[in-house]
N, C-alpha and C. Protein backbone atom coordinates (compact mmCIF):
# COMPACT_ATOMS: atom_id res chain seq x y z
N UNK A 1 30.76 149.32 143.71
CA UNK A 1 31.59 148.42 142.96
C UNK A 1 33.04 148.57 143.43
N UNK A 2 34.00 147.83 143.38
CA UNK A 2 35.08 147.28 144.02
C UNK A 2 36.09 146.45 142.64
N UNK A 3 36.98 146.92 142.41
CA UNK A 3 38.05 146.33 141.82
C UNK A 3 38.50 145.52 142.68
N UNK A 4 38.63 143.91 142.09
CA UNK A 4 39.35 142.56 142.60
C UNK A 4 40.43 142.27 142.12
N UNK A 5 40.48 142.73 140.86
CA UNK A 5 42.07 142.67 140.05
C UNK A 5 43.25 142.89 140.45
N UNK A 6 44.45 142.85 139.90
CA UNK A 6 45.71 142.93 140.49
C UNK A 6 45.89 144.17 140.38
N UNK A 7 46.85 144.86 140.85
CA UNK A 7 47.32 146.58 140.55
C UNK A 7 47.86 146.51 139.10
N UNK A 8 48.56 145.37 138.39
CA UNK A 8 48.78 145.69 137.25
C UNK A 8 47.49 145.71 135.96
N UNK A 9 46.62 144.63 136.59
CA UNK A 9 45.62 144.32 135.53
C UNK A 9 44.84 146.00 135.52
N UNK A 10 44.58 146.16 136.77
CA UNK A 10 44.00 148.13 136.61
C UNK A 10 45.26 148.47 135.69
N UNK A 11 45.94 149.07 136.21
CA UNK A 11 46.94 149.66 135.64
C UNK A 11 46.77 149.42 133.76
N UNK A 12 47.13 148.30 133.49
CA UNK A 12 46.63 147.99 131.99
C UNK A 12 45.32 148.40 131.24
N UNK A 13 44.46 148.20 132.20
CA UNK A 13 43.30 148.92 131.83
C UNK A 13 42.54 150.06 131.26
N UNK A 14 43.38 150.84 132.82
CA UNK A 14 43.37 152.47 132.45
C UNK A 14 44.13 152.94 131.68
N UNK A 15 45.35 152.39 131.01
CA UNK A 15 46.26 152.71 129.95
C UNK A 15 45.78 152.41 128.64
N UNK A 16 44.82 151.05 128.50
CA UNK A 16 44.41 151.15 127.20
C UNK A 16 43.06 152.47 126.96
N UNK A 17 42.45 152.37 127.87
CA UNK A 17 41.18 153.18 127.84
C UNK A 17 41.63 154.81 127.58
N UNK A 18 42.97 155.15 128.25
CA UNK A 18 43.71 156.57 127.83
C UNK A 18 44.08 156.43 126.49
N UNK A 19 44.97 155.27 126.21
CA UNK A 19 45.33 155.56 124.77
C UNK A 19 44.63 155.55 124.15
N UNK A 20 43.39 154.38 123.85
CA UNK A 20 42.24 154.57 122.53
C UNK A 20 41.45 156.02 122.56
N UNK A 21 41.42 156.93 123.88
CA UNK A 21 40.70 158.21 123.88
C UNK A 21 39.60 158.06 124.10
N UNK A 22 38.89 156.81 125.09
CA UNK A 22 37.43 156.36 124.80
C UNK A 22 36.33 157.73 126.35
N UNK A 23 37.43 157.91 126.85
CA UNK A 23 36.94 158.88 128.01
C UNK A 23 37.12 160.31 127.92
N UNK A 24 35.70 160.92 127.38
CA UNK A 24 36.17 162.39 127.47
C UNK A 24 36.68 162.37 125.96
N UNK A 25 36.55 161.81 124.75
CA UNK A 25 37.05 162.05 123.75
C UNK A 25 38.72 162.10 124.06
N UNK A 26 39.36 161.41 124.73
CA UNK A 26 40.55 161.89 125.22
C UNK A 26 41.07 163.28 125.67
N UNK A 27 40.29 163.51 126.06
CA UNK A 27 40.73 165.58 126.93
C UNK A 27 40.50 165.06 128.13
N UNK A 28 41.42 163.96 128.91
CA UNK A 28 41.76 164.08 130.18
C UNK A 28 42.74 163.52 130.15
N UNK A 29 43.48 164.30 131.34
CA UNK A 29 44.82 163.40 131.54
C UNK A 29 44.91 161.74 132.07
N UNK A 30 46.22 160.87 132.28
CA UNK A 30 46.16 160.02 132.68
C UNK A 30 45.87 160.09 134.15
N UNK A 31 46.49 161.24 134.66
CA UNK A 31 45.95 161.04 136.37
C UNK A 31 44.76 161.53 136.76
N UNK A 32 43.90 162.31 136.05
CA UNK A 32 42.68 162.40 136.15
C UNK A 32 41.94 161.17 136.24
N UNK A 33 42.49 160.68 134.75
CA UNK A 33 41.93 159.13 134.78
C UNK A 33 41.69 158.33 135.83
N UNK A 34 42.82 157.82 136.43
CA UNK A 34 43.23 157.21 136.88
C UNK A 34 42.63 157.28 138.64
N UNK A 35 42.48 158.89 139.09
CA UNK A 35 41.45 159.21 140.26
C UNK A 35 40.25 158.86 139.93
N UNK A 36 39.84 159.67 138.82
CA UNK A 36 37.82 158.98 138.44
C UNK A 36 38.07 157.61 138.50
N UNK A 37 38.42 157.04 137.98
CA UNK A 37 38.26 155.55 138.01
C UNK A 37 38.48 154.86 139.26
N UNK A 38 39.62 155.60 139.86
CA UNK A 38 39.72 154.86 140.98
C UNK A 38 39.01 155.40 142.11
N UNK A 39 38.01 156.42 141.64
CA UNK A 39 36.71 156.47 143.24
C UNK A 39 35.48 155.75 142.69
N UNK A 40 35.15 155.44 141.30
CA UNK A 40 34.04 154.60 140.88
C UNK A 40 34.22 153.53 141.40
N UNK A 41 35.61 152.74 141.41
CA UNK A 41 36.05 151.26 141.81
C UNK A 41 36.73 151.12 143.02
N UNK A 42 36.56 152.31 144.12
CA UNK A 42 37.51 152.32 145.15
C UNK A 42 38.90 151.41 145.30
N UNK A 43 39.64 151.79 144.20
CA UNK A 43 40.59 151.20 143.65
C UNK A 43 41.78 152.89 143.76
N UNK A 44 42.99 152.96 144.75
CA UNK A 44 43.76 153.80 144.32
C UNK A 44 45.03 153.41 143.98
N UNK A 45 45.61 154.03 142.93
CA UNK A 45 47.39 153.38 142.47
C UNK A 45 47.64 155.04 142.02
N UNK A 46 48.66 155.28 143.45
CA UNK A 46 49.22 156.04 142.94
C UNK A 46 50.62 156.38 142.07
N UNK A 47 51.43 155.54 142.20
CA UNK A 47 52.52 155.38 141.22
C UNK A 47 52.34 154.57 140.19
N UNK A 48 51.09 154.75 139.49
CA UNK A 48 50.70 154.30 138.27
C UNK A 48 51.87 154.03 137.02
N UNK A 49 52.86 155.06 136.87
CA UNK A 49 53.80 155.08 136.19
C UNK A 49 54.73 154.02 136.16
N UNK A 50 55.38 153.57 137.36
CA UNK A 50 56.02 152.67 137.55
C UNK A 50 55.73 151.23 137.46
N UNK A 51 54.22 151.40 137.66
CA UNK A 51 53.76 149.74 137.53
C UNK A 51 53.56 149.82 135.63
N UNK A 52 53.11 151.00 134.90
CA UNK A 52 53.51 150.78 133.78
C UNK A 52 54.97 150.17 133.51
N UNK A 53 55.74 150.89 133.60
CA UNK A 53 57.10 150.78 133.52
C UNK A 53 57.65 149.25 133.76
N UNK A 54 56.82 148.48 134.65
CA UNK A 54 56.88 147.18 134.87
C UNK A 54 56.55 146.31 134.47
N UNK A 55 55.12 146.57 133.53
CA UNK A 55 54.46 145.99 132.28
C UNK A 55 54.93 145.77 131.58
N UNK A 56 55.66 147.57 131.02
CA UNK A 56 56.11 147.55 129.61
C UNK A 56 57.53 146.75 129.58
N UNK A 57 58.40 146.34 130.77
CA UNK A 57 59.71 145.78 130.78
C UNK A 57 59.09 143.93 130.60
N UNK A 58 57.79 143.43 130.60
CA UNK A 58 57.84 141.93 131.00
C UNK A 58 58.61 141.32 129.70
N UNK A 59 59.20 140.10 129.97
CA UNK A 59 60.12 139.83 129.16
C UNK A 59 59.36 138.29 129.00
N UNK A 60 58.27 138.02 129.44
CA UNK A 60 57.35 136.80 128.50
C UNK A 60 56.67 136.48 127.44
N UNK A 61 56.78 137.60 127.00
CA UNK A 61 56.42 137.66 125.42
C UNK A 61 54.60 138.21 125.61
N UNK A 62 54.29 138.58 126.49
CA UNK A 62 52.99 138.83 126.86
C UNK A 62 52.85 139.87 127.82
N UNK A 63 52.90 141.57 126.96
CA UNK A 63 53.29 142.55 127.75
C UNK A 63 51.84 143.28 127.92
N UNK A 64 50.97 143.03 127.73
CA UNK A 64 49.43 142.89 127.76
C UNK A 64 48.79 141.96 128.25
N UNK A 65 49.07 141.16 129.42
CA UNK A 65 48.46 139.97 129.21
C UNK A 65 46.75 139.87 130.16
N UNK A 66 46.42 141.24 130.81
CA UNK A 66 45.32 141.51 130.94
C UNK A 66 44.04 141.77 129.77
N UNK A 67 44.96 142.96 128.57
CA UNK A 67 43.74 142.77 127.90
C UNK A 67 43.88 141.58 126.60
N UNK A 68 44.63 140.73 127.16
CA UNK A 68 45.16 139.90 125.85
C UNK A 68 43.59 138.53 126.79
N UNK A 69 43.88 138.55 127.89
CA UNK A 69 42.51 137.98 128.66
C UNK A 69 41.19 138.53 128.62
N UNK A 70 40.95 139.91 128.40
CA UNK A 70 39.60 140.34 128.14
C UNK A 70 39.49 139.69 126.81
N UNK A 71 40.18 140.02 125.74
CA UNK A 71 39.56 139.66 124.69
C UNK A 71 39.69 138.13 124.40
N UNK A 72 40.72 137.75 125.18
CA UNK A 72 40.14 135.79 124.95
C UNK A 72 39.15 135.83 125.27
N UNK A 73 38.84 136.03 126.35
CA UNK A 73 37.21 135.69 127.27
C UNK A 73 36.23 136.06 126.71
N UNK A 74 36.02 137.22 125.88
CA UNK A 74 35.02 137.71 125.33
C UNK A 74 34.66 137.02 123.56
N UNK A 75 35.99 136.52 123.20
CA UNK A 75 35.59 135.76 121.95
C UNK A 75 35.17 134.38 122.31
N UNK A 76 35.33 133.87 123.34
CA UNK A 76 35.12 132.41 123.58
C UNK A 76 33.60 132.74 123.99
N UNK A 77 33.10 134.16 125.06
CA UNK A 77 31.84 134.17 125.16
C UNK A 77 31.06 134.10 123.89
N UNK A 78 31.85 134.79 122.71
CA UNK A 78 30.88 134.74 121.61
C UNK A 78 30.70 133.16 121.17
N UNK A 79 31.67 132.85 120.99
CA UNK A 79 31.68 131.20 120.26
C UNK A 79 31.07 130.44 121.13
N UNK A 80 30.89 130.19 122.24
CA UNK A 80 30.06 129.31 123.17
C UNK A 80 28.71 129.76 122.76
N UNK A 81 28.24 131.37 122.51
CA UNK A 81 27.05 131.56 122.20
C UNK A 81 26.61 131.14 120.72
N UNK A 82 27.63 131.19 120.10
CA UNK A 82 27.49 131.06 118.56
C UNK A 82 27.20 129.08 118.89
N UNK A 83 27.86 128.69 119.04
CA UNK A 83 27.70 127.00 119.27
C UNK A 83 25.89 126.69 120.19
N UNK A 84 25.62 127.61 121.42
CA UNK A 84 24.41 126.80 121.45
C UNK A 84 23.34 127.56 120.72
N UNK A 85 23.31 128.22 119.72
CA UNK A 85 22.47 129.47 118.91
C UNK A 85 22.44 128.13 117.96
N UNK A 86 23.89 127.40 117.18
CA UNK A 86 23.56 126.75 116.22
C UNK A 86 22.91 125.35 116.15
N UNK A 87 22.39 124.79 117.99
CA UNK A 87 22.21 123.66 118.08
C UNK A 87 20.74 124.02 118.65
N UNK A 88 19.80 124.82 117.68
CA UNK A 88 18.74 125.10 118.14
C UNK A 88 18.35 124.52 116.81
């Protein structure tokens, strides 16, 4: 498997997945993280920090706007499923 995404959309990624604690109960660091993940997805960013730092400065009102796209996509998957479930 292969990451296609942008360096920031990773970047966002692995930052939410550190903060919620979903890896390891949270007992790993971010750059641990950030190596495992990036030999599963042969994906490397090593100045991870700074492309945070670049996130956290966007001034469009949409400083998430990767996982602000997972979860559009994934509620519209539900509702498209919910719509042909109800036309059975």
């Amino acid at each position: 498997m292969n990451w296609t995404g942008s360096i920031a959309e990773w970047v966002e990624l692995i930052y939410a997945l550190y903060t919620v604690k979903r890896i390891n109960n949270g007992k790993t660091s971010l750059k641990e993280l950030f190596l495992q993940m990036g030999e599963i997805f042969g994906f490397e960013v090593k100045e991870f920090a700074v492309y945070f730092m670049n996130i956290k400065h966007r001034t469009d009102g949409h400083r998430t706007k990767f996982i602000d796209l997972l979860r559009d996509t994934v509620l519209e998957r539900m509702e498209n499923a919910d719509r042909k479930s109800s036309r059975k």
